[in-house]
PDB file of N, CA and C in Angstrom:
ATOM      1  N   UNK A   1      -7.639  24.454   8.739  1.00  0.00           N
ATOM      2  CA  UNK A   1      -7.857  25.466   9.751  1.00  0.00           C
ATOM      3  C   UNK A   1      -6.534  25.758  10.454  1.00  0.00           C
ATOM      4  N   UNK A   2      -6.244  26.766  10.911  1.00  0.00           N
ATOM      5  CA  UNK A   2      -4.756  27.248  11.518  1.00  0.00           C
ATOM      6  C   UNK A   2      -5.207  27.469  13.077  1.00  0.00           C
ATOM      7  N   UNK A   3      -4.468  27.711  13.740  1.00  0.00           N
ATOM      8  CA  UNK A   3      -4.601  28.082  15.079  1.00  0.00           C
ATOM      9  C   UNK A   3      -3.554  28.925  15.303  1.00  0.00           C
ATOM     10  N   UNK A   4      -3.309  29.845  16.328  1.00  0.00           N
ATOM     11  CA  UNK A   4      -2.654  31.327  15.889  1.00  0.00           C
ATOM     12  C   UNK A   4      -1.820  30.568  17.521  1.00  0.00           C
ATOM     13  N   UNK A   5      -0.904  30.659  17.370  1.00  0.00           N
ATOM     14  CA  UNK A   5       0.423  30.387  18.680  1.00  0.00           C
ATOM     15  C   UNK A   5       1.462  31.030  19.059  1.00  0.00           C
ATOM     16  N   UNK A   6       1.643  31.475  19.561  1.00  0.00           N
ATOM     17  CA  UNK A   6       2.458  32.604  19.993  1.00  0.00           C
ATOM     18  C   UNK A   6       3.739  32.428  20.886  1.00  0.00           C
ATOM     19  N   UNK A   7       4.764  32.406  20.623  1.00  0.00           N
ATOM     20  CA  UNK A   7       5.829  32.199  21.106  1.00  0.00           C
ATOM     21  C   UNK A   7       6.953  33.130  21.211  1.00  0.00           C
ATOM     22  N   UNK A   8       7.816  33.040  22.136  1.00  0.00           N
ATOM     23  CA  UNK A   8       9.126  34.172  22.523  1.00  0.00           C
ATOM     24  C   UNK A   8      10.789  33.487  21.887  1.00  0.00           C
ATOM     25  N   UNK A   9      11.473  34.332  21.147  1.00  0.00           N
ATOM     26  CA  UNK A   9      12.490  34.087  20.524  1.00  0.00           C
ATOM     27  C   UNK A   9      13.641  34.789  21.217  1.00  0.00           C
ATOM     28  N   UNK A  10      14.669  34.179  21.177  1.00  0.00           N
ATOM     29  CA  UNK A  10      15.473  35.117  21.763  1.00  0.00           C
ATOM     30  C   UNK A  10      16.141  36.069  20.296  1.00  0.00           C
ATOM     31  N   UNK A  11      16.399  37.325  20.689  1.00  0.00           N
ATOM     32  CA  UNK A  11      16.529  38.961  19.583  1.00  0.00           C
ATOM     33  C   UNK A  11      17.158  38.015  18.428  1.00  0.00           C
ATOM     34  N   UNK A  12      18.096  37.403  18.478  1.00  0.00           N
ATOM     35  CA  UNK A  12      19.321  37.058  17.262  1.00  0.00           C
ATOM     36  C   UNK A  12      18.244  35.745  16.734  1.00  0.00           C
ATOM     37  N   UNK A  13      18.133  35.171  17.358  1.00  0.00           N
ATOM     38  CA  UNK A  13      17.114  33.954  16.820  1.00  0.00           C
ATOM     39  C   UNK A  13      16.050  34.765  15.668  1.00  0.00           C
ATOM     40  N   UNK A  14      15.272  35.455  16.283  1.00  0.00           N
ATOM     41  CA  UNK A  14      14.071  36.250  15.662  1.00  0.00           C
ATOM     42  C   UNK A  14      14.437  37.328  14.767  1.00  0.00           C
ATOM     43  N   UNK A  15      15.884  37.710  14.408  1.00  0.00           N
ATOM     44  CA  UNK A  15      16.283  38.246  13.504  1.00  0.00           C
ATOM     45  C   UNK A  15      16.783  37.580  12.021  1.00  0.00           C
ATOM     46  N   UNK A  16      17.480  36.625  12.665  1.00  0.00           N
ATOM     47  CA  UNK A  16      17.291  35.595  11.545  1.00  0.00           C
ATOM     48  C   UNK A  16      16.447  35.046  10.730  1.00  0.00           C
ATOM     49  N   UNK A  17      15.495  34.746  11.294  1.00  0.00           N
ATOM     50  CA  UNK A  17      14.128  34.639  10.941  1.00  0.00           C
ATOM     51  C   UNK A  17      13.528  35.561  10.073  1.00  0.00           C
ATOM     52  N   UNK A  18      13.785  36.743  10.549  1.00  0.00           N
ATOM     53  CA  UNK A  18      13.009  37.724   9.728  1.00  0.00           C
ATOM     54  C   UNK A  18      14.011  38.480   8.906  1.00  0.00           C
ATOM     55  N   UNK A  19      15.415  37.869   8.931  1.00  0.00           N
ATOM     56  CA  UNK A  19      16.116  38.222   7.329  1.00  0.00           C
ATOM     57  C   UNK A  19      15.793  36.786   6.593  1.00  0.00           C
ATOM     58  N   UNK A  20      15.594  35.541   6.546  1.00  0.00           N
ATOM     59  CA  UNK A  20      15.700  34.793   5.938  1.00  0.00           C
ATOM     60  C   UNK A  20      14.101  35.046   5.530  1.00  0.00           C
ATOM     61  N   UNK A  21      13.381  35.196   6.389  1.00  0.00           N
ATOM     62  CA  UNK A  21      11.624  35.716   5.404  1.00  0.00           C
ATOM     63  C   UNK A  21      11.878  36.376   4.628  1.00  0.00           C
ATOM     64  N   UNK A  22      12.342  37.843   5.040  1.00  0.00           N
ATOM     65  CA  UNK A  22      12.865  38.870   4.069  1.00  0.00           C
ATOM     66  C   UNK A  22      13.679  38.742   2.390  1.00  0.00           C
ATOM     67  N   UNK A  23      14.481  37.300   3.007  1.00  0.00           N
ATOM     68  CA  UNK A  23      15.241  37.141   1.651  1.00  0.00           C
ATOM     69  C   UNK A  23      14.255  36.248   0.639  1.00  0.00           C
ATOM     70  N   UNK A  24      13.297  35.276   0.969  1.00  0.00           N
ATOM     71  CA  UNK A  24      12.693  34.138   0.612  1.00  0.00           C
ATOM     72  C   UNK A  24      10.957  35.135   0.027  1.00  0.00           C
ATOM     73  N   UNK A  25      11.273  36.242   0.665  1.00  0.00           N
ATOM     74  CA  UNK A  25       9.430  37.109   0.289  1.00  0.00           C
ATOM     75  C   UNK A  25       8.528  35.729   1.004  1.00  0.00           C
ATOM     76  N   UNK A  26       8.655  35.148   2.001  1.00  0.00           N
ATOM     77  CA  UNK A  26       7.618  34.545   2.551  1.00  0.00           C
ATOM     78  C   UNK A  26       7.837  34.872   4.078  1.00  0.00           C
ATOM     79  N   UNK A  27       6.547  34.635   4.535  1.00  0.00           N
ATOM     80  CA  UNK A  27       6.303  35.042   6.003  1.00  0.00           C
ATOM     81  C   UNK A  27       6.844  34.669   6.786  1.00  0.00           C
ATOM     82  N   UNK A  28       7.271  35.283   8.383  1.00  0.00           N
ATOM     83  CA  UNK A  28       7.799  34.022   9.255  1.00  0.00           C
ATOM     84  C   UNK A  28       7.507  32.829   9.669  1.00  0.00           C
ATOM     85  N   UNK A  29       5.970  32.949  10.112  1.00  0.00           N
ATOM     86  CA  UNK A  29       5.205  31.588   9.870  1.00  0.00           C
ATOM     87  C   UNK A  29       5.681  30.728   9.410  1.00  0.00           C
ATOM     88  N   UNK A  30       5.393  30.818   8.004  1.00  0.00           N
ATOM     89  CA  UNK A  30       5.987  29.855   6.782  1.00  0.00           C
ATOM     90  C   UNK A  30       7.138  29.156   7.147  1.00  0.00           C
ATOM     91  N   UNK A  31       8.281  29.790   7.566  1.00  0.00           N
ATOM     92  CA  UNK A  31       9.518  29.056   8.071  1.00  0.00           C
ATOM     93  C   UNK A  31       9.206  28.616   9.351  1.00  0.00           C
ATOM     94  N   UNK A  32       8.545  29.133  10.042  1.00  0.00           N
ATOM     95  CA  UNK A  32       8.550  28.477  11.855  1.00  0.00           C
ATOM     96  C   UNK A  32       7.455  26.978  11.088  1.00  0.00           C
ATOM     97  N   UNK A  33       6.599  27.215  10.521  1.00  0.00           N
ATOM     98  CA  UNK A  33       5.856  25.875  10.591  1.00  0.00           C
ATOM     99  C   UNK A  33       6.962  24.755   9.875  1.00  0.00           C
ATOM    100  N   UNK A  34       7.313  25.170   8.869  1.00  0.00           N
ATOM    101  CA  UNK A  34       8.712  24.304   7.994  1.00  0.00           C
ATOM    102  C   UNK A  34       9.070  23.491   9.357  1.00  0.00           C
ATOM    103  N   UNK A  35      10.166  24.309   9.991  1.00  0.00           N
ATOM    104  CA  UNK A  35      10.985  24.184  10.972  1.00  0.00           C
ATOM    105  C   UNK A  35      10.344  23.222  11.819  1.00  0.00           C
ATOM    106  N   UNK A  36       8.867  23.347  12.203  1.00  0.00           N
ATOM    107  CA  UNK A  36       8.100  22.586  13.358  1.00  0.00           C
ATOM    108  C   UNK A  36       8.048  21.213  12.511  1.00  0.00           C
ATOM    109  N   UNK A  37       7.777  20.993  11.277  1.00  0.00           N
ATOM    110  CA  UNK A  37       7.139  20.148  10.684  1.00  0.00           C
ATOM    111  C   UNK A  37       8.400  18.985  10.521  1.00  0.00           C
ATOM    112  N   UNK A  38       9.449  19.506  10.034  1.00  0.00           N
ATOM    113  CA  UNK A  38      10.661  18.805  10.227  1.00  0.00           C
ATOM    114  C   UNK A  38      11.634  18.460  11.413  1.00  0.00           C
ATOM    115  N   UNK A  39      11.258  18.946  12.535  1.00  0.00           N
ATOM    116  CA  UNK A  39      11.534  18.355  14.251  1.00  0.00           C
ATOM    117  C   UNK A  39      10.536  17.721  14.204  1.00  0.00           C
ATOM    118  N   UNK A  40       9.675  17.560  14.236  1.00  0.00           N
ATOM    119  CA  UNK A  40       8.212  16.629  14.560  1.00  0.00           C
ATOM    120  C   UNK A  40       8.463  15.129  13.796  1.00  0.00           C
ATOM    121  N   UNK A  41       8.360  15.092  12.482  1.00  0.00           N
ATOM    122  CA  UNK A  41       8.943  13.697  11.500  1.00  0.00           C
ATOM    123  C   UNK A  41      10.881  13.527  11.860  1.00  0.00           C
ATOM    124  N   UNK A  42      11.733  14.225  12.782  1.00  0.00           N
ATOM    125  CA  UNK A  42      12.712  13.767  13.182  1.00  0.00           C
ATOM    126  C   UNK A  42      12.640  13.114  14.422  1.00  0.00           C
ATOM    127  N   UNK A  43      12.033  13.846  15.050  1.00  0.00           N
ATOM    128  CA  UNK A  43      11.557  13.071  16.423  1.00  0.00           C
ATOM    129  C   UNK A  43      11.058  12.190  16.772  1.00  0.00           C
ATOM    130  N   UNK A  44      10.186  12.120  15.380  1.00  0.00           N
ATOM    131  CA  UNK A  44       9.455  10.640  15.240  1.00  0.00           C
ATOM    132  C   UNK A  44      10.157   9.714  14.562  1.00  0.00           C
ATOM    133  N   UNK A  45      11.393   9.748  14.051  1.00  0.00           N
ATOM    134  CA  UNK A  45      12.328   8.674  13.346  1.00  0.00           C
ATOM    135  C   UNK A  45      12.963   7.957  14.502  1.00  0.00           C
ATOM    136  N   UNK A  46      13.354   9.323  15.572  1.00  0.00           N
ATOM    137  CA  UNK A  46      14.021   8.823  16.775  1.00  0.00           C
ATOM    138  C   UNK A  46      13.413   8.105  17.493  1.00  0.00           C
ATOM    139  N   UNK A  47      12.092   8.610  17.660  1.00  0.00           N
ATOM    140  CA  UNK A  47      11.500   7.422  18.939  1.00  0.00           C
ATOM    141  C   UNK A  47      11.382   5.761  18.366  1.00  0.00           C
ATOM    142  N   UNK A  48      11.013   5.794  16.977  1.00  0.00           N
ATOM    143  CA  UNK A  48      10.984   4.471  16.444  1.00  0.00           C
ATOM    144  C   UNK A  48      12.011   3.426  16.351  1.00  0.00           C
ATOM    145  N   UNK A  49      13.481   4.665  16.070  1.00  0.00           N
ATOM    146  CA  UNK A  49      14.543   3.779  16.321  1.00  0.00           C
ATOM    147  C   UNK A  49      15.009   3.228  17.688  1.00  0.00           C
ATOM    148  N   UNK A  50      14.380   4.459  18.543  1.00  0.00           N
ATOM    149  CA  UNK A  50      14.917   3.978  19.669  1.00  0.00           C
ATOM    150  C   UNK A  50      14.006   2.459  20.319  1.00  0.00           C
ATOM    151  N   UNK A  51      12.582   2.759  20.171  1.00  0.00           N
ATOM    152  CA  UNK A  51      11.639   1.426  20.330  1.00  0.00           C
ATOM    153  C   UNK A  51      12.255   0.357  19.436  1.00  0.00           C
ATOM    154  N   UNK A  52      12.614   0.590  18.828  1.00  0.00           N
ATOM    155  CA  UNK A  52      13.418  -0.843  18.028  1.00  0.00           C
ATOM    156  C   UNK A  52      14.460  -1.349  18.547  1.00  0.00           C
ATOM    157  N   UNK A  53      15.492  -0.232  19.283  1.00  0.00           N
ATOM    158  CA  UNK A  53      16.586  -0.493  19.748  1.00  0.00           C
ATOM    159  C   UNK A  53      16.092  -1.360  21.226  1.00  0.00           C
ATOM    160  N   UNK A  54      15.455  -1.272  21.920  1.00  0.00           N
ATOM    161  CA  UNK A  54      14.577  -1.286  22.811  1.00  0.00           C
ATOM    162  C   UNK A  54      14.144  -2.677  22.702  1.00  0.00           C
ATOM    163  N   UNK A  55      13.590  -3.099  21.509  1.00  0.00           N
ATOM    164  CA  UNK A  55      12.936  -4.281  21.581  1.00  0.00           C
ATOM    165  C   UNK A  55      13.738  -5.394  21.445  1.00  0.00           C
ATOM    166  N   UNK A  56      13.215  -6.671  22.798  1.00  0.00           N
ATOM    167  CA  UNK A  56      14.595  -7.095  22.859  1.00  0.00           C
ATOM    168  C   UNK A  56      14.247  -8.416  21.288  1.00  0.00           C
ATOM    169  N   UNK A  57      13.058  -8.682  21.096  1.00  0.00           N
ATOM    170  CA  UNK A  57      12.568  -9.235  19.557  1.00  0.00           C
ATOM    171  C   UNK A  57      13.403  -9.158  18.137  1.00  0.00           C
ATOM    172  N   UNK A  58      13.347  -8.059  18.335  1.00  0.00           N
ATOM    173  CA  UNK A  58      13.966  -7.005  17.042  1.00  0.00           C
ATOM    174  C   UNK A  58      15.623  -7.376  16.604  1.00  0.00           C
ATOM    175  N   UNK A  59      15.458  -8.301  15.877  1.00  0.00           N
ATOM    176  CA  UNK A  59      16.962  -8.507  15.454  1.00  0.00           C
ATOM    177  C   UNK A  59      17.982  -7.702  14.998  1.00  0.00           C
ATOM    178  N   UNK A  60      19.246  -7.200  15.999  1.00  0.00           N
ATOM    179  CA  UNK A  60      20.415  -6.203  15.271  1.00  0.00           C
ATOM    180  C   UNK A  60      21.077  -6.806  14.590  1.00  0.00           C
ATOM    181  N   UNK A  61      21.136  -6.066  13.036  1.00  0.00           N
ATOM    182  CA  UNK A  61      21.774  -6.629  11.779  1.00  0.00           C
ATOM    183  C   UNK A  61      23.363  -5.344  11.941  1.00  0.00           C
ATOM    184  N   UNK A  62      24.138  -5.962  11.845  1.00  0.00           N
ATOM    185  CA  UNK A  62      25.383  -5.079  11.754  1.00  0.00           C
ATOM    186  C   UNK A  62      25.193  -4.486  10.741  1.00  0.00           C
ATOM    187  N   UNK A  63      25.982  -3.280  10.177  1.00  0.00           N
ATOM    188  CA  UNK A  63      26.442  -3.040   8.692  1.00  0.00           C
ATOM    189  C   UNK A  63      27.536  -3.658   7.902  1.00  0.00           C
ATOM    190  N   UNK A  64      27.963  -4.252   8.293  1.00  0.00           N
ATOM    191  CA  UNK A  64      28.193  -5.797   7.182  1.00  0.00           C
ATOM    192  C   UNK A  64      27.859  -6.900   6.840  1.00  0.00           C
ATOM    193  N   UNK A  65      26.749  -6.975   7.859  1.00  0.00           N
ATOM    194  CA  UNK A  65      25.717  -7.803   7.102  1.00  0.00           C
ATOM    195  C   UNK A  65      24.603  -7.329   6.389  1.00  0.00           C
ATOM    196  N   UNK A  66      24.451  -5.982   6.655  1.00  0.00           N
ATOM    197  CA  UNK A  66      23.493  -5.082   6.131  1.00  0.00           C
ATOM    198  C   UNK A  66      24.063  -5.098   4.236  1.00  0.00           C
ATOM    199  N   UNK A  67      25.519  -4.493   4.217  1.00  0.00           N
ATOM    200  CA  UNK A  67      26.711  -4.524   3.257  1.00  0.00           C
ATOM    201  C   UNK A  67      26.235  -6.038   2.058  1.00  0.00           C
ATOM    202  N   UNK A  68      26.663  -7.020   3.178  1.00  0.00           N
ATOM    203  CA  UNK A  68      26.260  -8.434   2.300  1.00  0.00           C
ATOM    204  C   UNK A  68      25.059  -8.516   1.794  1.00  0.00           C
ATOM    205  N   UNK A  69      23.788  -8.508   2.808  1.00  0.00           N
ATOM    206  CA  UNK A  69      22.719  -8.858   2.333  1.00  0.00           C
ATOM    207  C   UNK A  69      22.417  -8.251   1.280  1.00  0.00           C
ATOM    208  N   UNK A  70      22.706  -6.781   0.946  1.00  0.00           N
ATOM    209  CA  UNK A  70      22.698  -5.988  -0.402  1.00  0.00           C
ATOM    210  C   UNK A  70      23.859  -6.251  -1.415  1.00  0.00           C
ATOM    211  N   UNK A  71      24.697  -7.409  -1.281  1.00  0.00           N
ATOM    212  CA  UNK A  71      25.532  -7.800  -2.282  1.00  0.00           C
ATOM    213  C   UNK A  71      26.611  -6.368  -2.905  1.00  0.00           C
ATOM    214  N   UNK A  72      26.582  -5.288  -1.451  1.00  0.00           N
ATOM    215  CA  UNK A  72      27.607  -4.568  -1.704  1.00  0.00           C
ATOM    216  C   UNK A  72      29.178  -4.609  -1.102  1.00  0.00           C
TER     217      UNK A  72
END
């Protein structure tokens, strides 16, 4: 099911948009949901790293020991 959302772009933003639809033959939609879908699973990488960073449990492995432990 979709839900219809409506939002304000600024002119150059929303032109882009609708040459890169234009070039791709798919809708703007199509790219605004892309776009949403990939900030959403980035945002969520961030908060996890940051709760990790956070936890004082959570052992920090350098990258040379990261390096070693992978025998690179």
């Amino acid at each position: 099911m979709s839900i219809a959302v409506s939002i304000r772009l600024p002119e150059g933003l929303a032109n882009e948009l609708t040459h890169i639809a234009d070039e791709t033959e798919r809708p703007r939609s199509f790219h605004i949901q892309k776009a949403l879908e990939s900030y959403i699973a980035d945002f969520a990488d961030v908060q996890i790293a940051l709760d990790r960073l956070r936890d004082q449990k959570d052992a920090i492995v350098s990258g040379h020991e990261l390096r070693k432990s992978l025998g690179l």
